[in-house]
N, C-alpha and C. Protein backbone atom coordinates (compact mmCIF):
# COMPACT_ATOMS: atom_id res chain seq x y z
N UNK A 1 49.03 36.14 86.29
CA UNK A 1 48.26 35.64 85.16
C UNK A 1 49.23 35.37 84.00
N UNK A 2 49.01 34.08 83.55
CA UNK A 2 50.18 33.88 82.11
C UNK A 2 49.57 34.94 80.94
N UNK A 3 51.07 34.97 80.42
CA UNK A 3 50.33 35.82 78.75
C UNK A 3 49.50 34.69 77.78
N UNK A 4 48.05 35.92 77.38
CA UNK A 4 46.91 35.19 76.74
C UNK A 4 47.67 35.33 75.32
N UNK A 5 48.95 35.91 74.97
CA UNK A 5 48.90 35.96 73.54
C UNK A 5 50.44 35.35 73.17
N UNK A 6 50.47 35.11 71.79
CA UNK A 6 51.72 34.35 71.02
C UNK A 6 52.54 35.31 70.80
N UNK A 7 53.95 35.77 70.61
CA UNK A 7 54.21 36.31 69.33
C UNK A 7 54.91 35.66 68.20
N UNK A 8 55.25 36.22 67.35
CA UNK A 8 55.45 35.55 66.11
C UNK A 8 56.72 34.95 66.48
N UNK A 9 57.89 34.61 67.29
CA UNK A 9 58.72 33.89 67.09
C UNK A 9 58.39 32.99 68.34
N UNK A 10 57.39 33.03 68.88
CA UNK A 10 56.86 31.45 69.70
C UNK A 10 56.02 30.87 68.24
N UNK A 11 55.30 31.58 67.48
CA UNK A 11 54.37 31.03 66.45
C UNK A 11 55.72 30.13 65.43
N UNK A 12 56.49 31.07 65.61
CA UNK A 12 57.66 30.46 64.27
C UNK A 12 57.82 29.38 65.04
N UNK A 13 58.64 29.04 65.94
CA UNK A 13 59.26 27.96 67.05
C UNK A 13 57.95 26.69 66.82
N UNK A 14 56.92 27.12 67.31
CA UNK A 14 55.39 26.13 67.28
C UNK A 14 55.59 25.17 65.95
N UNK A 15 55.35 26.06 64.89
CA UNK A 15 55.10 25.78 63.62
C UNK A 15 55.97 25.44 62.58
N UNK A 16 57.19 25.76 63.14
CA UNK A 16 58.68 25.86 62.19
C UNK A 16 58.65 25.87 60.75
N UNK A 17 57.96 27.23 60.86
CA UNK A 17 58.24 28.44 60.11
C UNK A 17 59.01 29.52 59.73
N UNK A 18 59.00 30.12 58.94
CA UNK A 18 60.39 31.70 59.09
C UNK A 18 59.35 32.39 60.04
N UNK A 19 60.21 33.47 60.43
CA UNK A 19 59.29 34.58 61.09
C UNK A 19 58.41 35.39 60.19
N UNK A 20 58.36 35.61 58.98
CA UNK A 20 57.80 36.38 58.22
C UNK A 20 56.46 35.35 58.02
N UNK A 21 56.70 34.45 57.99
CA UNK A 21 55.44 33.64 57.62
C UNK A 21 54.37 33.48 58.52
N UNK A 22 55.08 33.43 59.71
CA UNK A 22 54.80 33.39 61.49
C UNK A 22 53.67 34.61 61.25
N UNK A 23 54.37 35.80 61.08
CA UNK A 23 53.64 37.41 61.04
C UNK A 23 52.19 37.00 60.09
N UNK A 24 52.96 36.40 58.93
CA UNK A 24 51.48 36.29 58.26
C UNK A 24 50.07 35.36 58.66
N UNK A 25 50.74 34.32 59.46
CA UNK A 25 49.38 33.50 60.18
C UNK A 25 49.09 34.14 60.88
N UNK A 26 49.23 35.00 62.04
CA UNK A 26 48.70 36.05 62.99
C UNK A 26 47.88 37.13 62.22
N UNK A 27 48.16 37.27 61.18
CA UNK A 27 47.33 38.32 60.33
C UNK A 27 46.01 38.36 60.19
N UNK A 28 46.19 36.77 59.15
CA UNK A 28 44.96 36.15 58.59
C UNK A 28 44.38 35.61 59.67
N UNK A 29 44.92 34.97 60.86
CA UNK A 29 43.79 34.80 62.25
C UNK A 29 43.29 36.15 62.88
N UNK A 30 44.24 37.21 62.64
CA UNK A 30 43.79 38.60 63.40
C UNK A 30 42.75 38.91 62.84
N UNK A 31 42.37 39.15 61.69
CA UNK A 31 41.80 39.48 60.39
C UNK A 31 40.49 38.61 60.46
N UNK A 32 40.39 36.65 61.28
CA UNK A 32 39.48 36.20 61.08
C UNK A 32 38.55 36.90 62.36
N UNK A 33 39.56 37.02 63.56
CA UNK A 33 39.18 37.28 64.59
C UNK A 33 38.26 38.92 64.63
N UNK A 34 38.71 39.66 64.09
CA UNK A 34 37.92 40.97 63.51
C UNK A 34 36.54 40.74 63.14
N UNK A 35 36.79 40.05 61.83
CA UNK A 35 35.62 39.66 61.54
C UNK A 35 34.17 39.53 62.12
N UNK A 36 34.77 38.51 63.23
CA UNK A 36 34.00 37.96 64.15
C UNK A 36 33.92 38.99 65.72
N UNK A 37 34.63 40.30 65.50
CA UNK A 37 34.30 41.35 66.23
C UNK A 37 34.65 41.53 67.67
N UNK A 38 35.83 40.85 67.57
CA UNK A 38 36.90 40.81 68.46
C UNK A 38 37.99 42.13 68.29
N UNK A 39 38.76 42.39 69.42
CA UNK A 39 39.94 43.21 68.67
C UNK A 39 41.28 42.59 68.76
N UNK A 40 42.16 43.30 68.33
CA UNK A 40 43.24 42.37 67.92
C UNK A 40 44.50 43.47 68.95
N UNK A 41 45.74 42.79 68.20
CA UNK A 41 46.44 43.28 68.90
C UNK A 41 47.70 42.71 67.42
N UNK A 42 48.34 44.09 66.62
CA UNK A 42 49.07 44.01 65.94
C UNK A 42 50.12 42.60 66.46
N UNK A 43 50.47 41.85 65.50
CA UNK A 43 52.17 41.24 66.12
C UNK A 43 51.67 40.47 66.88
N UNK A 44 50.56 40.00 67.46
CA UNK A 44 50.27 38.91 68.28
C UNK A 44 48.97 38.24 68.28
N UNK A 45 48.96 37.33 68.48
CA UNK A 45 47.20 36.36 68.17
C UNK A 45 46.85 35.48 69.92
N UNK A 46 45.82 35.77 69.68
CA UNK A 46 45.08 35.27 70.84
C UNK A 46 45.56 33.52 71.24
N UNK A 47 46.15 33.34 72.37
CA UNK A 47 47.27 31.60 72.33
C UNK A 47 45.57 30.47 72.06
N UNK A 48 44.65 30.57 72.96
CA UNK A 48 43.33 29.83 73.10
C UNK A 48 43.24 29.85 71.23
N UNK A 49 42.91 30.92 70.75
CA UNK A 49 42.40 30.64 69.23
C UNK A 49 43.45 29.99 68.27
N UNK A 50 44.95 30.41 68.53
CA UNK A 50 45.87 30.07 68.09
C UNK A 50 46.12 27.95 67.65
N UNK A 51 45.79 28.07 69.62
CA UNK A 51 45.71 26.67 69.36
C UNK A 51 44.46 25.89 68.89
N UNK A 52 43.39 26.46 69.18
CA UNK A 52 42.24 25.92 68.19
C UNK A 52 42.54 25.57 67.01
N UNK A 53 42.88 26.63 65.87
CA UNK A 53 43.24 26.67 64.59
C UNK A 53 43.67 25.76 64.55
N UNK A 54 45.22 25.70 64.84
CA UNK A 54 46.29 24.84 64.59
C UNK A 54 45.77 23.17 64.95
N UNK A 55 45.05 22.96 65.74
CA UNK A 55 44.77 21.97 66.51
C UNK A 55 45.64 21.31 67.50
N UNK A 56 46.46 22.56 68.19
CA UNK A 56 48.12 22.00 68.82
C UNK A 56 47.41 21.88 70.11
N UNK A 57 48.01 21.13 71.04
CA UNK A 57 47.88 20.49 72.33
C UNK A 57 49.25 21.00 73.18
N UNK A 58 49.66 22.23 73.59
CA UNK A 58 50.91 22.40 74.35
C UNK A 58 51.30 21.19 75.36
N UNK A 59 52.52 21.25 75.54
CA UNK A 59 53.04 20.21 76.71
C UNK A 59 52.80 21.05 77.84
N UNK A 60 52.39 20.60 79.14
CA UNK A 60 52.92 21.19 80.21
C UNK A 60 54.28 21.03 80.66
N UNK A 61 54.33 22.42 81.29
CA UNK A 61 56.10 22.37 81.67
C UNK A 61 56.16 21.23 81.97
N UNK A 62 57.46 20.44 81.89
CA UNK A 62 58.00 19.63 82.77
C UNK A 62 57.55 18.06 82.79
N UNK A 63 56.73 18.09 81.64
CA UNK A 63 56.21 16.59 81.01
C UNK A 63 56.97 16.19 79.85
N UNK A 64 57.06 14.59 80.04
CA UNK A 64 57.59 14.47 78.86
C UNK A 64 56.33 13.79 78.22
N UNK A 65 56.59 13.12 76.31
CA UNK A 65 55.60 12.89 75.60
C UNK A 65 55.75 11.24 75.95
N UNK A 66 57.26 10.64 76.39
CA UNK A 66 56.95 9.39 76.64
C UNK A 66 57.05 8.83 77.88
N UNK A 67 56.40 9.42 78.65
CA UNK A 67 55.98 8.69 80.18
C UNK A 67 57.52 8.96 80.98
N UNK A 68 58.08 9.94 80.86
CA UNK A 68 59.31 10.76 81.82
C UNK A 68 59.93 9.68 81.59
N UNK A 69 60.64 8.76 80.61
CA UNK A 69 61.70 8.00 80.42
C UNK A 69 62.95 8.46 79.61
């Protein structure tokens, strides 16, 4: 099973961000995710909600964005 969660220096890398800033978007999504009565997991955010938020679309391995040229 792949890992369901980010940590903050895939979030930094994603977002190109510092890492400290990285920590703080995982917070405020951890924090939304609580809310809504989920549990969290210090230092890491759920990848599915992650990319919701963000509205990011990962590549699959081994694709390129312009037609493998």
């Amino acid at each position: 099973m792949g890992n369901l969660f980010l940590r903050a220096d895939e979030v930094q890398q994603i977002l190109g961000v510092s890492k400290s800033y990285a920590y703080k978007v995982i917070k405020e999504m951890n924090s939304e995710l609580q809310r809504q009565g989920y549990r969290t997991i210090a230092g890491r955010v759920s990848k599915q909600y992650f990319f919701e938020k963000v509205n990011y679309q990962p590549q699959a391995e081994g694709s390129c964005k312009n037609g493998g040229i």
